[in-house]
PDB file of N, CA and C in Angstrom:
ATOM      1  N   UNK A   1     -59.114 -64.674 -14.246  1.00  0.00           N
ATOM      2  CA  UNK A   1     -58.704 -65.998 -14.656  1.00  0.00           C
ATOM      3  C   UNK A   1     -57.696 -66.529 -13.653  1.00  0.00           C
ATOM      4  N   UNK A   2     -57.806 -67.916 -13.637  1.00  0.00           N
ATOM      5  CA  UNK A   2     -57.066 -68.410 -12.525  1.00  0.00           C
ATOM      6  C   UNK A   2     -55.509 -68.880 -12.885  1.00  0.00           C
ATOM      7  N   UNK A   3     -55.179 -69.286 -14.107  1.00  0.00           N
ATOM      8  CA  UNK A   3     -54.066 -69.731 -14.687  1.00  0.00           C
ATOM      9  C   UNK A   3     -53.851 -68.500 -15.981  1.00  0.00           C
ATOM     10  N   UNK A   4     -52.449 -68.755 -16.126  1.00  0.00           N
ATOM     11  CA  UNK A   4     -51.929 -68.388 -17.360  1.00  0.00           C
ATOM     12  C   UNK A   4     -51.680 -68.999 -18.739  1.00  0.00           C
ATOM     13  N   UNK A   5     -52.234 -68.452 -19.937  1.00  0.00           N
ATOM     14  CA  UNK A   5     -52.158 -69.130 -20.897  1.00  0.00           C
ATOM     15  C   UNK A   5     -50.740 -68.963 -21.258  1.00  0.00           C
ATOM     16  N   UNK A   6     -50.503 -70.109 -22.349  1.00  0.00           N
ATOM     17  CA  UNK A   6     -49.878 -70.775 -22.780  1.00  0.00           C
ATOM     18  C   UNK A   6     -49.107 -69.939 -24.461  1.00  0.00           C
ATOM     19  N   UNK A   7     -50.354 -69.392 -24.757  1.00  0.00           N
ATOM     20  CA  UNK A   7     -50.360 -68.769 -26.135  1.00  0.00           C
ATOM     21  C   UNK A   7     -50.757 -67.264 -26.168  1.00  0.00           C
ATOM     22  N   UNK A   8     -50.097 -66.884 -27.039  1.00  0.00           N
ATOM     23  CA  UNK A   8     -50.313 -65.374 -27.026  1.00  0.00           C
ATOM     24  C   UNK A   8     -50.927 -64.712 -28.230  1.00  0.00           C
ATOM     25  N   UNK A   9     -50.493 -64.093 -29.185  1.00  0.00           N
ATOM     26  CA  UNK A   9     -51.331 -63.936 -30.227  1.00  0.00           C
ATOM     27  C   UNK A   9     -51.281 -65.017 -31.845  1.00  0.00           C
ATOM     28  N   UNK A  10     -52.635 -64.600 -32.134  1.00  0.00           N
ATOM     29  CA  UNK A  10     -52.708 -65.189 -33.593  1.00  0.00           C
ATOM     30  C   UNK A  10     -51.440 -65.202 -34.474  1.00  0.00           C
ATOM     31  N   UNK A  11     -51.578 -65.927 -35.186  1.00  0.00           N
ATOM     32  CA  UNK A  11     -50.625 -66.088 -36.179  1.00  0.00           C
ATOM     33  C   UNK A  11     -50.569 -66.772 -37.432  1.00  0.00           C
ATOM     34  N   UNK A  12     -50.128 -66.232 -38.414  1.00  0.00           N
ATOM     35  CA  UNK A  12     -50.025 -67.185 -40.018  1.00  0.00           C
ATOM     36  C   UNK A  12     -48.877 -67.870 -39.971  1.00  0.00           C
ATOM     37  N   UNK A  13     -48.830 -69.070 -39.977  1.00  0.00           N
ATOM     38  CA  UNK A  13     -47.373 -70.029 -40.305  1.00  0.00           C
ATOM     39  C   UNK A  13     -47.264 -70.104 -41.770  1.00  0.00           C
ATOM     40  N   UNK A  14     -46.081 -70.491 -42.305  1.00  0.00           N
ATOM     41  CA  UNK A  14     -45.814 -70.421 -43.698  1.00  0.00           C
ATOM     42  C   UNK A  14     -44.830 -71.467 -43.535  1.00  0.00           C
ATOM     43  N   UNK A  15     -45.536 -72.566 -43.955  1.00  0.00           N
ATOM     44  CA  UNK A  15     -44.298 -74.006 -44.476  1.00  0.00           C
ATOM     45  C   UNK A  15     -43.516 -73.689 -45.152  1.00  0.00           C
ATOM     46  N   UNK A  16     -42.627 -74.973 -44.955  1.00  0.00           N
ATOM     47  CA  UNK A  16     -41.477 -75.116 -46.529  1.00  0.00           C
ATOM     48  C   UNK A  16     -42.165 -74.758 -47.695  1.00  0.00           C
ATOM     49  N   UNK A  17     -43.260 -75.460 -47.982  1.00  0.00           N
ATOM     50  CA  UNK A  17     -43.875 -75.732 -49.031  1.00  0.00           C
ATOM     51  C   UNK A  17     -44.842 -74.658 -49.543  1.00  0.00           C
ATOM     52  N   UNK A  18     -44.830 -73.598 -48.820  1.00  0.00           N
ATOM     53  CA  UNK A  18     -45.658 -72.307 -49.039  1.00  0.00           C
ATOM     54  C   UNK A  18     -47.436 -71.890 -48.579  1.00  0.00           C
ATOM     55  N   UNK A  19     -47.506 -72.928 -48.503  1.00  0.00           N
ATOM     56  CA  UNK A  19     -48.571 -73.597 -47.289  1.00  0.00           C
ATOM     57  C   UNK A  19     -49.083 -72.180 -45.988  1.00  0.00           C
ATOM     58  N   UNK A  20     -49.856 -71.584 -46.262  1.00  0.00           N
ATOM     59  CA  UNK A  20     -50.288 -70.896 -45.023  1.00  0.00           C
ATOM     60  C   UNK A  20     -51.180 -71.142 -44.131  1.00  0.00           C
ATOM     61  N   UNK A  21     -51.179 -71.356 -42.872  1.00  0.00           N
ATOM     62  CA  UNK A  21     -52.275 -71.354 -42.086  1.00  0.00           C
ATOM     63  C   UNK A  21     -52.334 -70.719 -40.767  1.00  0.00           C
ATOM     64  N   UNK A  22     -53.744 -70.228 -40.406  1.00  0.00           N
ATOM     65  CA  UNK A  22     -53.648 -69.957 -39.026  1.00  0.00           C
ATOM     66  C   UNK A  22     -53.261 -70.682 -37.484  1.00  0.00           C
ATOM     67  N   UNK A  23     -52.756 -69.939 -36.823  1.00  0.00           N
ATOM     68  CA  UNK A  23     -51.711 -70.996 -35.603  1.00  0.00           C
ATOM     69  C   UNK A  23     -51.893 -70.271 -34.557  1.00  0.00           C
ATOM     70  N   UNK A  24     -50.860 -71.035 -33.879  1.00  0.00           N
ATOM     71  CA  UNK A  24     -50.760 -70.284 -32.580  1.00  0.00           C
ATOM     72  C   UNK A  24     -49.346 -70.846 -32.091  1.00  0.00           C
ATOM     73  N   UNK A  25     -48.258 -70.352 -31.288  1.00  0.00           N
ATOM     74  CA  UNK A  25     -47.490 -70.507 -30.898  1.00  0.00           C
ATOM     75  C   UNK A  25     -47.078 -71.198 -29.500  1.00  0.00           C
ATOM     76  N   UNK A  26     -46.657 -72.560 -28.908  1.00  0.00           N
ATOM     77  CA  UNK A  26     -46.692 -72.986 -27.868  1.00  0.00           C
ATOM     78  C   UNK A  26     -45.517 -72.476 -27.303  1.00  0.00           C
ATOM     79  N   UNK A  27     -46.187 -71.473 -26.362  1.00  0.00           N
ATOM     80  CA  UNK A  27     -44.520 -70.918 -25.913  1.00  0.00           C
ATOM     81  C   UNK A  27     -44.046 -71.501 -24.737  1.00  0.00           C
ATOM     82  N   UNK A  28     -44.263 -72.693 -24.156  1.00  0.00           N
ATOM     83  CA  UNK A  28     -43.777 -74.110 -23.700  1.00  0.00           C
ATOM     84  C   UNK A  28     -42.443 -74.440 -24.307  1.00  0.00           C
ATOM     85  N   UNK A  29     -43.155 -75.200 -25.793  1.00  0.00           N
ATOM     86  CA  UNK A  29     -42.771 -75.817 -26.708  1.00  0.00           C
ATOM     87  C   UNK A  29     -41.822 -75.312 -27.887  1.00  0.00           C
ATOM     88  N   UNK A  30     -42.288 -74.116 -27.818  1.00  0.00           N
ATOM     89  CA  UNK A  30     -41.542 -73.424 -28.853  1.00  0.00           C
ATOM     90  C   UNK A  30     -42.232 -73.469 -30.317  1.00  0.00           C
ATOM     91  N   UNK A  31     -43.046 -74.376 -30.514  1.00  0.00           N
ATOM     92  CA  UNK A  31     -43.965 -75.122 -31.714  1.00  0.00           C
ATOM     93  C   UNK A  31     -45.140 -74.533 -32.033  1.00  0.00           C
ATOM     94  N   UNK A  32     -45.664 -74.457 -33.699  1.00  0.00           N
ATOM     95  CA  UNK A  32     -46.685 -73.707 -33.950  1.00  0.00           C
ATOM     96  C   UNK A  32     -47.175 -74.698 -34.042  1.00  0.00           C
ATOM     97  N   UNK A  33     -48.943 -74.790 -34.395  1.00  0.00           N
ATOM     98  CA  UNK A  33     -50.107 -75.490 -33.945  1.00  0.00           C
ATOM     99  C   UNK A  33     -50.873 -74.850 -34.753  1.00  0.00           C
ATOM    100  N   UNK A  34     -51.968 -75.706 -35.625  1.00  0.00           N
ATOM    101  CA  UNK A  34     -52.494 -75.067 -36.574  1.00  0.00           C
ATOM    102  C   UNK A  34     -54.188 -74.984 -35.636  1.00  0.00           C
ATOM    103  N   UNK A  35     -54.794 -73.552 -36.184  1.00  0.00           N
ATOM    104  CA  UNK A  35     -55.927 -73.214 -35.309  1.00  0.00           C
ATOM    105  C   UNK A  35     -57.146 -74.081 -35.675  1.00  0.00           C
ATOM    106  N   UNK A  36     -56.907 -74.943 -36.876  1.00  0.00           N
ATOM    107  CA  UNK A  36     -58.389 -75.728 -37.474  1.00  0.00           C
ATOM    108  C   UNK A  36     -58.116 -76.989 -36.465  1.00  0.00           C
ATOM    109  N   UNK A  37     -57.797 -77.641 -36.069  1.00  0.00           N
ATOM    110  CA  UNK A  37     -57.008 -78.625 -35.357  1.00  0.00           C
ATOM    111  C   UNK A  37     -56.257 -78.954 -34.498  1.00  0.00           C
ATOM    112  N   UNK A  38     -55.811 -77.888 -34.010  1.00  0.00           N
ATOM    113  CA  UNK A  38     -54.420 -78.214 -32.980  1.00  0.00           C
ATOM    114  C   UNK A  38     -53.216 -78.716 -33.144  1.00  0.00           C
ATOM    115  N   UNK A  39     -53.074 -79.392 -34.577  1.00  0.00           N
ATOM    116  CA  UNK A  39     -52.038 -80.352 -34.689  1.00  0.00           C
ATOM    117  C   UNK A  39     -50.492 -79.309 -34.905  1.00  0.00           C
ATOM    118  N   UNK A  40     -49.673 -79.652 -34.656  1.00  0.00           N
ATOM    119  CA  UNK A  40     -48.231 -79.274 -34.777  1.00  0.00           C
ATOM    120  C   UNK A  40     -48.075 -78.979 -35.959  1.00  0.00           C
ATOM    121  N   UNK A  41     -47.392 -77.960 -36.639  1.00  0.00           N
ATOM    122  CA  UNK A  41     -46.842 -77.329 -37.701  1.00  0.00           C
ATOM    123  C   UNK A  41     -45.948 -77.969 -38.113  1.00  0.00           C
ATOM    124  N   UNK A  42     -45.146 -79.130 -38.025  1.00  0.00           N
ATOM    125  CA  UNK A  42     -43.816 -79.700 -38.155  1.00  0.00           C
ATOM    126  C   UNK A  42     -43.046 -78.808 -38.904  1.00  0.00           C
ATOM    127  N   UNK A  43     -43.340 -78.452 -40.452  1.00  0.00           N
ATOM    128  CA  UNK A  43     -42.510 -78.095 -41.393  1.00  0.00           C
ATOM    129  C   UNK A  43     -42.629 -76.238 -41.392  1.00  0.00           C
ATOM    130  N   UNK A  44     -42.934 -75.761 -40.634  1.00  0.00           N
ATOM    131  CA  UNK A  44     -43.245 -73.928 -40.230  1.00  0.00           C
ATOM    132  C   UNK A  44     -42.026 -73.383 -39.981  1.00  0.00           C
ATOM    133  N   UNK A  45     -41.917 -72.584 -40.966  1.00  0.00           N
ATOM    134  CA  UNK A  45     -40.545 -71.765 -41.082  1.00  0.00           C
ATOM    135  C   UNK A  45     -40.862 -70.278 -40.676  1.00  0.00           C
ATOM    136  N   UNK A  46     -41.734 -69.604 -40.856  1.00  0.00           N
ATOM    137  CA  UNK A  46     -41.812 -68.283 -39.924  1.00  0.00           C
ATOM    138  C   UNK A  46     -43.603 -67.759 -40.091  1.00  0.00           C
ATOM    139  N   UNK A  47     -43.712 -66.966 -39.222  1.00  0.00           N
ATOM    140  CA  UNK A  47     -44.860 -66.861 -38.834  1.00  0.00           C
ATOM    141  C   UNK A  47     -45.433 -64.971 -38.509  1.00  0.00           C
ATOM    142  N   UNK A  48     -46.663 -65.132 -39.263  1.00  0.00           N
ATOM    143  CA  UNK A  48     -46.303 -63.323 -38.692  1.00  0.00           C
ATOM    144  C   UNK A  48     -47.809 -63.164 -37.729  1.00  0.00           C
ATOM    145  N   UNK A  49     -47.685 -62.118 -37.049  1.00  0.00           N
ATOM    146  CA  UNK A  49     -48.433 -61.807 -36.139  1.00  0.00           C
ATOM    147  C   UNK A  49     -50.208 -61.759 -36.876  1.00  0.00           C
ATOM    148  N   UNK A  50     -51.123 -61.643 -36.636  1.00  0.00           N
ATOM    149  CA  UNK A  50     -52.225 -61.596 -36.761  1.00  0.00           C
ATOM    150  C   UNK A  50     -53.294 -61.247 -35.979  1.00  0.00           C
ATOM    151  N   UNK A  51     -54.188 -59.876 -36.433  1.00  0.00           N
ATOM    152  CA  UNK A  51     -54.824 -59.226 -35.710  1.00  0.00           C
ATOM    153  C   UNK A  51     -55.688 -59.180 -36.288  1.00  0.00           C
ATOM    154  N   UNK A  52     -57.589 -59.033 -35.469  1.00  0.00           N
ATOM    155  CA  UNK A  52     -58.255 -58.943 -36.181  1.00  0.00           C
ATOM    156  C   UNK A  52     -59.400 -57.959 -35.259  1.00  0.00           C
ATOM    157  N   UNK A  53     -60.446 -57.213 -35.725  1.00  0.00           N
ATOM    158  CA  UNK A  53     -61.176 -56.320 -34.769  1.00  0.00           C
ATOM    159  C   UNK A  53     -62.535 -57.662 -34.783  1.00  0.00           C
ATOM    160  N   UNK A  54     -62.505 -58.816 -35.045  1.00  0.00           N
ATOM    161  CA  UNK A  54     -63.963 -59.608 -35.205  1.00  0.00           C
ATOM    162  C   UNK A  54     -63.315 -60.996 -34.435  1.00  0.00           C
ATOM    163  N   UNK A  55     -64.237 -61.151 -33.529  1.00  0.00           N
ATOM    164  CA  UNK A  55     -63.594 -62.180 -32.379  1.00  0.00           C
ATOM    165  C   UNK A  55     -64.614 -63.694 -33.222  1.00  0.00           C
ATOM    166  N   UNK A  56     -64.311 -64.561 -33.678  1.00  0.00           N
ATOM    167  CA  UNK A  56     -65.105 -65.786 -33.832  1.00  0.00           C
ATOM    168  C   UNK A  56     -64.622 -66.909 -33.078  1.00  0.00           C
TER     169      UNK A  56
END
């Protein structure tokens, strides 16, 4: 590969609101990003790692 990504592993964000979804971390930005969409996490208070042996 010619460049370096941006993001490193999977991840579950967990809103204020209890809200879970899969993400990814912009380590640019500092900002999680939800994986259905791309859009910014605004309200993501912590996030745990996520591993899986099935690549989709």
């Amino acid at each position: 590969m010619s460049h370096e990504f941006t993001v490193e592993t999977g991840l579950v964000a967990f809103s204020v609101g209890g809200r879970a979804q899969f993400g990814w971390l912009d380590l640019v930005t500092g900002s999680f990003h939800s994986e259905a969409d791309g859009q910014c996490i605004n309200d993501a208070i912590v996030a745990v790692e996520f591993s899986s042996d099935v690549v989709h």
